[in-house]
Protein backbone atom coordinates (compact mmCIF):
# COMPACT_ATOMS: atom_id res chain seq x y z
CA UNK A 1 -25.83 -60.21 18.62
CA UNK A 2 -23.97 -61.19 21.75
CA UNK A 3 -20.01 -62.49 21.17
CA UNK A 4 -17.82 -62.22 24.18
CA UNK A 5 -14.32 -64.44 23.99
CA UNK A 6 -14.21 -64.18 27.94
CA UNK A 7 -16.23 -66.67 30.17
CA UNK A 8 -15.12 -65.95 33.29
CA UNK A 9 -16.67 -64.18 36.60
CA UNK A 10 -15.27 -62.50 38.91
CA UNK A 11 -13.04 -64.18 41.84
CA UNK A 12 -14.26 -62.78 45.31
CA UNK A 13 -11.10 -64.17 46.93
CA UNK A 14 -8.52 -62.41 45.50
CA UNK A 15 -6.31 -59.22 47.72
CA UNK A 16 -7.58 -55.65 47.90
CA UNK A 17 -6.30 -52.75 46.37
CA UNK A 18 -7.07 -48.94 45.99
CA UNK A 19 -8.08 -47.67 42.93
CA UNK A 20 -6.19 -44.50 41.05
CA UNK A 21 -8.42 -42.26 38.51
CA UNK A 22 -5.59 -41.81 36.37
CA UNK A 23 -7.29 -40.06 33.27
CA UNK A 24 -6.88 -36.06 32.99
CA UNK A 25 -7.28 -35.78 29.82
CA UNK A 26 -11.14 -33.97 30.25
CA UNK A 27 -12.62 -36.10 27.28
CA UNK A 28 -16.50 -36.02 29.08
CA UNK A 29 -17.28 -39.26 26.86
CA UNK A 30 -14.75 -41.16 29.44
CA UNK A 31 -16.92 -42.26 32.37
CA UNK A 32 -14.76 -41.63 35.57
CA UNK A 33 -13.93 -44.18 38.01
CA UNK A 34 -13.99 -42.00 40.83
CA UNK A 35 -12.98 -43.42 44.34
CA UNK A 36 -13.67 -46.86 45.84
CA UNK A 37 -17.76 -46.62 45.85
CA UNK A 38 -19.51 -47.81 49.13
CA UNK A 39 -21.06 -50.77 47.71
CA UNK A 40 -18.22 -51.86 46.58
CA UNK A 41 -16.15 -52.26 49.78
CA UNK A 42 -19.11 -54.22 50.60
CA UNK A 43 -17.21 -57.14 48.70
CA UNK A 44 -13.63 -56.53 50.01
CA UNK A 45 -11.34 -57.77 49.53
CA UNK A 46 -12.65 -59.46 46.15
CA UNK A 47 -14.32 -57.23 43.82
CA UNK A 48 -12.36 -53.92 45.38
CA UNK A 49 -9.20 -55.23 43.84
CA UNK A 50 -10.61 -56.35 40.06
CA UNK A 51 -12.04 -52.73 40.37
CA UNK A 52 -8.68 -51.20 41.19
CA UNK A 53 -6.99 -53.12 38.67
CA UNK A 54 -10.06 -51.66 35.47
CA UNK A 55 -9.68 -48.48 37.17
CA UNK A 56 -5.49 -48.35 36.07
CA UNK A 57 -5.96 -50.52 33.40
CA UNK A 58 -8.97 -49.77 31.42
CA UNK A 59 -11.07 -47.04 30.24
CA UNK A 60 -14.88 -46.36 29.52
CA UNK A 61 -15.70 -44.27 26.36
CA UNK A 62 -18.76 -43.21 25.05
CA UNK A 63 -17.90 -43.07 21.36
CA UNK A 64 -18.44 -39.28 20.48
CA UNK A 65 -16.20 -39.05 16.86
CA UNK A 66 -15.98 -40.52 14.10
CA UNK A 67 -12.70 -41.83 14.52
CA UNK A 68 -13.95 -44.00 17.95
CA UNK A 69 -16.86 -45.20 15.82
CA UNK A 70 -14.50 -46.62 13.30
CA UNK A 71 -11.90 -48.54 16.02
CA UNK A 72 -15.36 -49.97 17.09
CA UNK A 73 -15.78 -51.32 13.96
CA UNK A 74 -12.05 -52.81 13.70
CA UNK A 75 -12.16 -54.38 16.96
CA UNK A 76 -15.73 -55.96 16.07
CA UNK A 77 -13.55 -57.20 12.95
CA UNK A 78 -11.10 -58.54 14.76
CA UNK A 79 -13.58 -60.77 17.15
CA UNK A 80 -16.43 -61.16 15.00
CA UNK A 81 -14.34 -61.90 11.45
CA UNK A 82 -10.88 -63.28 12.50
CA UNK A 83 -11.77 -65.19 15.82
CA UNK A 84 -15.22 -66.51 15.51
CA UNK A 85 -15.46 -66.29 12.02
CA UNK A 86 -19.18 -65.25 11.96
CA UNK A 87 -19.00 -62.29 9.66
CA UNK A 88 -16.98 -61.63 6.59
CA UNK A 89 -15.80 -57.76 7.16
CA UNK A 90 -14.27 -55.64 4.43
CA UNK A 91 -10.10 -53.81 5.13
CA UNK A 92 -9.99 -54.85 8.50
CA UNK A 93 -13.45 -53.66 9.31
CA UNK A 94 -17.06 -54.79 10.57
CA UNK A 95 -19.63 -52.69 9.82
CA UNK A 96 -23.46 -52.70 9.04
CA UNK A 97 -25.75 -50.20 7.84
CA UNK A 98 -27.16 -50.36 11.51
CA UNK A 99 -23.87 -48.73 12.66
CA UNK A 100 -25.55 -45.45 11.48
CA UNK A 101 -28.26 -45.30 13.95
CA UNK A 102 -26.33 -46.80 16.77
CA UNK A 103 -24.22 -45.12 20.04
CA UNK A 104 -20.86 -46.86 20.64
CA UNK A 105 -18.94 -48.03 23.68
CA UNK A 106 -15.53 -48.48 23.95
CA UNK A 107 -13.62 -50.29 26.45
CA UNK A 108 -9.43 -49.31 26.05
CA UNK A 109 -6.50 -50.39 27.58
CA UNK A 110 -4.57 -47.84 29.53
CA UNK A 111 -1.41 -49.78 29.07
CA UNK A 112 -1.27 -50.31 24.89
CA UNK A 113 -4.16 -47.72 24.11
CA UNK A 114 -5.80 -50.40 21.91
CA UNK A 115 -9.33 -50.88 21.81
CA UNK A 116 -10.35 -54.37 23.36
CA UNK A 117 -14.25 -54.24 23.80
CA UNK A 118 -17.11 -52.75 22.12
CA UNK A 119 -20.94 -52.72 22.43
CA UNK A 120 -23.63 -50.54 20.75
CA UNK A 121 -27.01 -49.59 20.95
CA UNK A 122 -29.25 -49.73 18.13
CA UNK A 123 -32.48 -47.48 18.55
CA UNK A 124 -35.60 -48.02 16.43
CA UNK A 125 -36.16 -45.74 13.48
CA UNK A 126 -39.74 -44.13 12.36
CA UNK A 127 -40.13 -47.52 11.18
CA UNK A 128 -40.55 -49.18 14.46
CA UNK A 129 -38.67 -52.19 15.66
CA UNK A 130 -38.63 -53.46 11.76
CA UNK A 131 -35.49 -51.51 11.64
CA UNK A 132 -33.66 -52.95 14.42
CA UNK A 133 -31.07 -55.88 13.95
CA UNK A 134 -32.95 -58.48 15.82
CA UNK A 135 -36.26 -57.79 13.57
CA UNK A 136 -34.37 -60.03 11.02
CA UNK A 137 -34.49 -63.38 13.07
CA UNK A 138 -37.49 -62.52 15.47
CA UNK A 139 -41.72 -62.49 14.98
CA UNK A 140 -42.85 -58.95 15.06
CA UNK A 141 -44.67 -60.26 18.46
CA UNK A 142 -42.02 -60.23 20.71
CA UNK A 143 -41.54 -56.47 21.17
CA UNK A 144 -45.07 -56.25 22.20
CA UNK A 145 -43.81 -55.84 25.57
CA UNK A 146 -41.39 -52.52 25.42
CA UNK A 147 -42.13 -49.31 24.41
CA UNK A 148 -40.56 -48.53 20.54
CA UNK A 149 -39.56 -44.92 21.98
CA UNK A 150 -37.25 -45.72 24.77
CA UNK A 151 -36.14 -49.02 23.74
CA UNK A 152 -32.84 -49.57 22.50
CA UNK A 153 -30.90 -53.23 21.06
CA UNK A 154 -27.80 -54.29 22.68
CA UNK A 155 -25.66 -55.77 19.96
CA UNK A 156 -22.01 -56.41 19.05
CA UNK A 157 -21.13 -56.44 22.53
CA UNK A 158 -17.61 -58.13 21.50
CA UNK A 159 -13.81 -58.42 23.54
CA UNK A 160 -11.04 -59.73 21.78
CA UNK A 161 -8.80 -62.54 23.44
CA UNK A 162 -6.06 -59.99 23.32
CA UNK A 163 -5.74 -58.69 26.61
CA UNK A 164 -1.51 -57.96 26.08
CA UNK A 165 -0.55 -55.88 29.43
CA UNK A 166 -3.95 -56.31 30.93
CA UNK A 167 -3.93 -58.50 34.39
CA UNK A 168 -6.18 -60.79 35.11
CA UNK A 169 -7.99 -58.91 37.50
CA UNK A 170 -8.96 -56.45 35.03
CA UNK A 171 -9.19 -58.83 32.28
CA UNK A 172 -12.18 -60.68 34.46
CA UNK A 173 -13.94 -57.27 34.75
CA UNK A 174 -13.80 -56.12 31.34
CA UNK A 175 -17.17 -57.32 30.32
CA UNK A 176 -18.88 -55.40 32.98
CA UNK A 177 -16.86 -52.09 32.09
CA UNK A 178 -19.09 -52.86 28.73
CA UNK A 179 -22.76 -52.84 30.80
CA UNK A 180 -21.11 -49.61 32.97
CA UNK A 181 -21.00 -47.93 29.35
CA UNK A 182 -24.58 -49.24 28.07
CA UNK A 183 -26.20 -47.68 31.43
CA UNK A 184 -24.26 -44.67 30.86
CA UNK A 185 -24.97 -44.34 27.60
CA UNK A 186 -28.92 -45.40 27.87
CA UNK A 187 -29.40 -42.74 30.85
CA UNK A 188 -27.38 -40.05 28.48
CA UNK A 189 -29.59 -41.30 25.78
CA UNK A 190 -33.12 -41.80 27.42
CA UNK A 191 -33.12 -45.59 26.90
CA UNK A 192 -35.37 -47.39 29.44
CA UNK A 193 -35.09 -50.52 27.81
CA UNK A 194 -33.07 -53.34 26.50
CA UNK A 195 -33.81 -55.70 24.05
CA UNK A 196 -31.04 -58.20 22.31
CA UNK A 197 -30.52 -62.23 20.70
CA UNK A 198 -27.45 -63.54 23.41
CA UNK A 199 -25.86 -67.14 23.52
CA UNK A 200 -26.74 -68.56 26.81
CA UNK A 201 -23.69 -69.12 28.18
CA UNK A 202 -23.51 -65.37 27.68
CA UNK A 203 -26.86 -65.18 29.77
CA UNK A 204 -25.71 -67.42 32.33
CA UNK A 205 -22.61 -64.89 33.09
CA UNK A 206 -25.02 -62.25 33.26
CA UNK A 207 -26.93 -63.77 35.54
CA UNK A 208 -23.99 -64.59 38.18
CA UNK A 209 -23.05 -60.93 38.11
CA UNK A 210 -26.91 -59.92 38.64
CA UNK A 211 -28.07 -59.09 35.28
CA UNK A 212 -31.18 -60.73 34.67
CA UNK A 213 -33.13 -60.34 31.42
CA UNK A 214 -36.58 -61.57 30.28
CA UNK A 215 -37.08 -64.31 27.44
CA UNK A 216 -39.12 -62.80 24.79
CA UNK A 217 -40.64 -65.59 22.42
CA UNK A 218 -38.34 -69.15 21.27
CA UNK A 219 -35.04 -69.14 20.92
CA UNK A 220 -33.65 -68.00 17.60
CA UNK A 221 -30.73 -69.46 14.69
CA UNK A 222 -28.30 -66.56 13.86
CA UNK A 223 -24.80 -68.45 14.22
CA UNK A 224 -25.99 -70.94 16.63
CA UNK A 225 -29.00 -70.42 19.18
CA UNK A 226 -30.11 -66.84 20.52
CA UNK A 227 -32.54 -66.30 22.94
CA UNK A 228 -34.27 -62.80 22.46
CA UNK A 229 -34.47 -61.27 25.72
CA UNK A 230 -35.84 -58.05 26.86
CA UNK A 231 -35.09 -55.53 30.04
CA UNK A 232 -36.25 -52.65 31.83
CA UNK A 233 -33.03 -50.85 32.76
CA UNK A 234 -34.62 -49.77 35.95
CA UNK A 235 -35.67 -53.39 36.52
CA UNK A 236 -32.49 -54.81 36.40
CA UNK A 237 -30.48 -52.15 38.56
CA UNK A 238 -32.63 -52.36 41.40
CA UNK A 239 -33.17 -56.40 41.01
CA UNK A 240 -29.03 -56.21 41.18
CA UNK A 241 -29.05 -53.86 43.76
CA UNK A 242 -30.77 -56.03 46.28
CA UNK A 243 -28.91 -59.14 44.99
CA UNK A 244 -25.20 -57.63 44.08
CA UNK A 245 -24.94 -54.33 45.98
CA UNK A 246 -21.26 -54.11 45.21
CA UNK A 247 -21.63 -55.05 41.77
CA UNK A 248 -24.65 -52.14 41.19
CA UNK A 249 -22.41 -49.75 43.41
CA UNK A 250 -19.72 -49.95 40.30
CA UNK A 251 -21.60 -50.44 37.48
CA UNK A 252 -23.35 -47.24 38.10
CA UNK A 253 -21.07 -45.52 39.98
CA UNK A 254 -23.56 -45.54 43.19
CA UNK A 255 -26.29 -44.46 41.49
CA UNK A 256 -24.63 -41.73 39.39
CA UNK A 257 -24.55 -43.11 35.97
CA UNK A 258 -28.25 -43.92 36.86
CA UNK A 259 -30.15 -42.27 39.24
CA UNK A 260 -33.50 -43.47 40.81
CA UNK A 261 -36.09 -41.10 42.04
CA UNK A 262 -35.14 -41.73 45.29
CA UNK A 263 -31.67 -41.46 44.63
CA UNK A 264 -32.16 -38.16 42.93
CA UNK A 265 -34.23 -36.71 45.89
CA UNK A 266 -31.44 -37.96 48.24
CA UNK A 267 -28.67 -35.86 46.36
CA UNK A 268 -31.17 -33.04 46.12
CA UNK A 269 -31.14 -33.07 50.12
């Protein structure tokens, strides 16, 4: 499931600035920044400075210990049990027995070093798509449509109302520093698909940032109305390529965090 305390897009009006990689720390589970992209300075002076501002203020982690896994689980806690009130949580933690075939992104402040975002990716078992969270709420018909072997579920995609030290600019992009981790993680991971139950408002601020997923079957009752929605990762990159090019130029890093063929026969040359 979808929760996301921020409804906001992102202002194309605001001032430019230049963005500083400030992490040296070597951890390859944090997904570098870099430079300004080209796409990106398509949409100056706008989206160049909310990408400055995540690039000093936040970070992008691939959860790769134990330790990441569990401030996951507290900030999920935090959103999911104290300010929604949708789940009951145990000490300060949200956890299900889903977390243990999931990967786990992270989304930290620079500033405080707290945690204030989180998303996973649930991947089918031997048992099929029975054993993925959605399976509970959904007919077994709907996931006709991917394939059970490179298909992953999108869930707990959470940020907390905190945002103490964060600026708006960077505040406004910290939902898509979430999707920069899932296509990171589902090229690192071999995922080619996405499947997922989201609120539609949260669909509706996917959609004005050029992520478009498919409705899979009626909508569903887990805390209010889902719709289930599918996507084919390579779908929706090159759908938001020709639509957003500045928004596809960050969220995968020109192409990096998820090369094309044609991309990859480019850098080859």
């Amino acid at each position: 499931m979808f929760v996301t305390s921020l409804k906001t897009s992102i202002n194309t009006d605001t001032p430019s600035l230049n963005p500083d990689n400030t992490d040296n720390s070597g951890n390859s589970n944090i997904i570098d920044y870099g430079s300004e992209s080209a796409g990106a300075r398509q949409l100056r002076p706008a989206f160049s400075d909310a990408i400055a501002a995540a690039a000093d203020e936040l970070s992008v982690e691939i959860a790769t210990t134990p330790e990441q896994v569990l401030e996951a689980q507290c900030l999920r806690y935090r959103v999911y049990c104290e300010e929604r009130g949708y789940e009951r949580g145990t000490n300060g933690i949200e956890q299900d027995s889903f977390d243990a075939n999931a990967r786990h992104v992270l989304v930290r402040s620079r500033v405080t070093g707290k945690v204030i975002g989180t998303v996973r990716i649930v991947r089918p078992t031997e048992a099929g798509f029975t054993s993925v969270p959605m399976a509970s709420v959904c007919a077994d018909d709907v996931f006709t449509s991917v394939p059970v072997a490179s298909t992953g579920e999108v869930s707990r995609f959470a940020l907390t109302r905190d945002r103490t030290g964060i600026s708006p600019a960077a505040s406004a992009l910290a939902r898509l520093c979430l999707v920069r981790g899932l296509i990171a993680l589902s090229h690192q991971s071999g995922v080619t698909h996405w499947c997922a139950i989201m609120e539609k408002t949260l669909l509706r601020l996917l959609r004005s940032t050029a992520i478009h997923f498919q409705p899979i079957g009626p909508a569903v009752e887990y805390h209010g109305a889902r719709q289930p929605v599918v996507g084919a990762v390579d779908g929706i990159l090159h759908r938001m390529r020709r639509e957003q090019p500045a928004i596809w130029a960050y969220l995968t890093d020109d192409g990096s965090l998820w090369p094309t063929g044609a991309d990859q026969m480019e850098q080859a040359a």
